[in-house]
Protein backbone atom coordinates (compact mmCIF):
# COMPACT_ATOMS: atom_id res chain seq x y z
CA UNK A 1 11.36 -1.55 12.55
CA UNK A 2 11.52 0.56 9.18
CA UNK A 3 8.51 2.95 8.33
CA UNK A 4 8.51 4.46 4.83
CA UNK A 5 6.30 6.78 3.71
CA UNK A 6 5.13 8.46 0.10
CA UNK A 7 2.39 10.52 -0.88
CA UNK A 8 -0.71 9.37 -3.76
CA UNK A 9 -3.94 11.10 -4.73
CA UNK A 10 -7.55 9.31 -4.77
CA UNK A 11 -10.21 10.63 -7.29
CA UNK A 12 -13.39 11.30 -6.19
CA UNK A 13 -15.40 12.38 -8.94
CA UNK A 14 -13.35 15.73 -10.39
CA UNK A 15 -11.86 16.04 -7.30
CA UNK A 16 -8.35 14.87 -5.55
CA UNK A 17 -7.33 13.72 -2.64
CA UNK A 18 -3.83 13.81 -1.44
CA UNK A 19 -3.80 9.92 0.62
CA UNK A 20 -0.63 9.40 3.11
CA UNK A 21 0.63 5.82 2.42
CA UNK A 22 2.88 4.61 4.90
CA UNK A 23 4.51 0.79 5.03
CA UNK A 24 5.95 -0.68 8.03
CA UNK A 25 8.09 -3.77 8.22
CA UNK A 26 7.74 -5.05 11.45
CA UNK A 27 9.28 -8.13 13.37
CA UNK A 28 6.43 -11.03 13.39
CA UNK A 29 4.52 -13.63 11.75
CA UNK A 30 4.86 -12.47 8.00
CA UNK A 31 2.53 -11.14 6.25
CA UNK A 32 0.78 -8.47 4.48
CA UNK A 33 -1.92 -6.15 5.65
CA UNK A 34 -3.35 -3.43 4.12
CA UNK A 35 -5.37 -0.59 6.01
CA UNK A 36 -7.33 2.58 5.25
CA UNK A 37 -10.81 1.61 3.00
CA UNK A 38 -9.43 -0.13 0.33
CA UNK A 39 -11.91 -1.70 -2.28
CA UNK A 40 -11.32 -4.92 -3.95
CA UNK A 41 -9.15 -3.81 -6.29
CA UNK A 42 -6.35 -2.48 -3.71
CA UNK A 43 -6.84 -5.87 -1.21
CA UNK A 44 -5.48 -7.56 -4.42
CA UNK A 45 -2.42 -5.33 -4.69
CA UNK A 46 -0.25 -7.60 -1.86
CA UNK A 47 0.11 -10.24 -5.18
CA UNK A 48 0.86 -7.55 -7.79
CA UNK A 49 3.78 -5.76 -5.36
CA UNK A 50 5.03 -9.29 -4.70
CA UNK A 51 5.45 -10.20 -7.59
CA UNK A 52 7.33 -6.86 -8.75
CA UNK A 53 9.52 -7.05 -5.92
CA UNK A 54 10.15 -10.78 -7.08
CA UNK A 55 10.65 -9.72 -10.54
CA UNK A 56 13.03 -6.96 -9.90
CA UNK A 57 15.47 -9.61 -7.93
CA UNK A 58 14.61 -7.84 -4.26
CA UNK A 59 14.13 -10.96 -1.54
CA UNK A 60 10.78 -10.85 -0.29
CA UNK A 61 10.99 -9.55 3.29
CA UNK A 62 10.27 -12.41 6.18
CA UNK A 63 8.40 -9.63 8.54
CA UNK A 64 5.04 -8.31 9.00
CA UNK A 65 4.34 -5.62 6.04
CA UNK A 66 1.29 -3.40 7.23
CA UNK A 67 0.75 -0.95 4.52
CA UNK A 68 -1.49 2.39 5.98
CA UNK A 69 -3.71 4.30 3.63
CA UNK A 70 -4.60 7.18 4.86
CA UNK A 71 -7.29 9.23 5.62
CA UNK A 72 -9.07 5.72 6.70
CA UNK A 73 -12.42 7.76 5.99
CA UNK A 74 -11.69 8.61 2.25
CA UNK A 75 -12.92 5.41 -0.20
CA UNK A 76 -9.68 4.16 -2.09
CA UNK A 77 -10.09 2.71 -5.28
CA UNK A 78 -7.70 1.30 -8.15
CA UNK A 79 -4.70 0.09 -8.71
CA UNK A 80 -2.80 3.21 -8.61
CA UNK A 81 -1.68 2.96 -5.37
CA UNK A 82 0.18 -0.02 -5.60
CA UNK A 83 3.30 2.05 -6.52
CA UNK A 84 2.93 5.68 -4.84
CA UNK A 85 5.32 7.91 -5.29
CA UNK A 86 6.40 11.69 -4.11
């Protein structure tokens, strides 16, 4: 259905990393899936963007959400990805 795409930068060490994330609402089973090496910290983001999506009076979607991370061979870490922007 809808694919939306920003851009975000991963640290590693001194050094950046420009990291494609794209999100894709899809017709299925709800849910949320997240893709690309996250760490801990990101696989815990699907309950902080809820709940700002919640919070800001948006209805959560009833579709599939697959958020993309990419490159999938770059180690993402953080919270700072939770709300990417251009």
């Amino acid at each position: 259905m809808g694919l939306g795409t920003t851009a975000s930068v991963a640290l590693t060490g001194m050094e950046g990393h420009v990291v494609e994330v794209q999100a894709q609402l899809a017709a299925s089973v709800p849910g949320f899936t997240l893709v690309g090496l996250p760490d801990a910290a990101l696989a815990e983001s699907r309950d902080r963007v809820r709940a700002a999506v919640l919070s800001s009076g948006i209805a959560w979607p009833q579709r599939k959400i697959t958020v993309n991370l990419s490159p999938a061979s770059l180690r993402k870490s953080g919270t700072g990805f939770d709300l990417s922007s251009t």
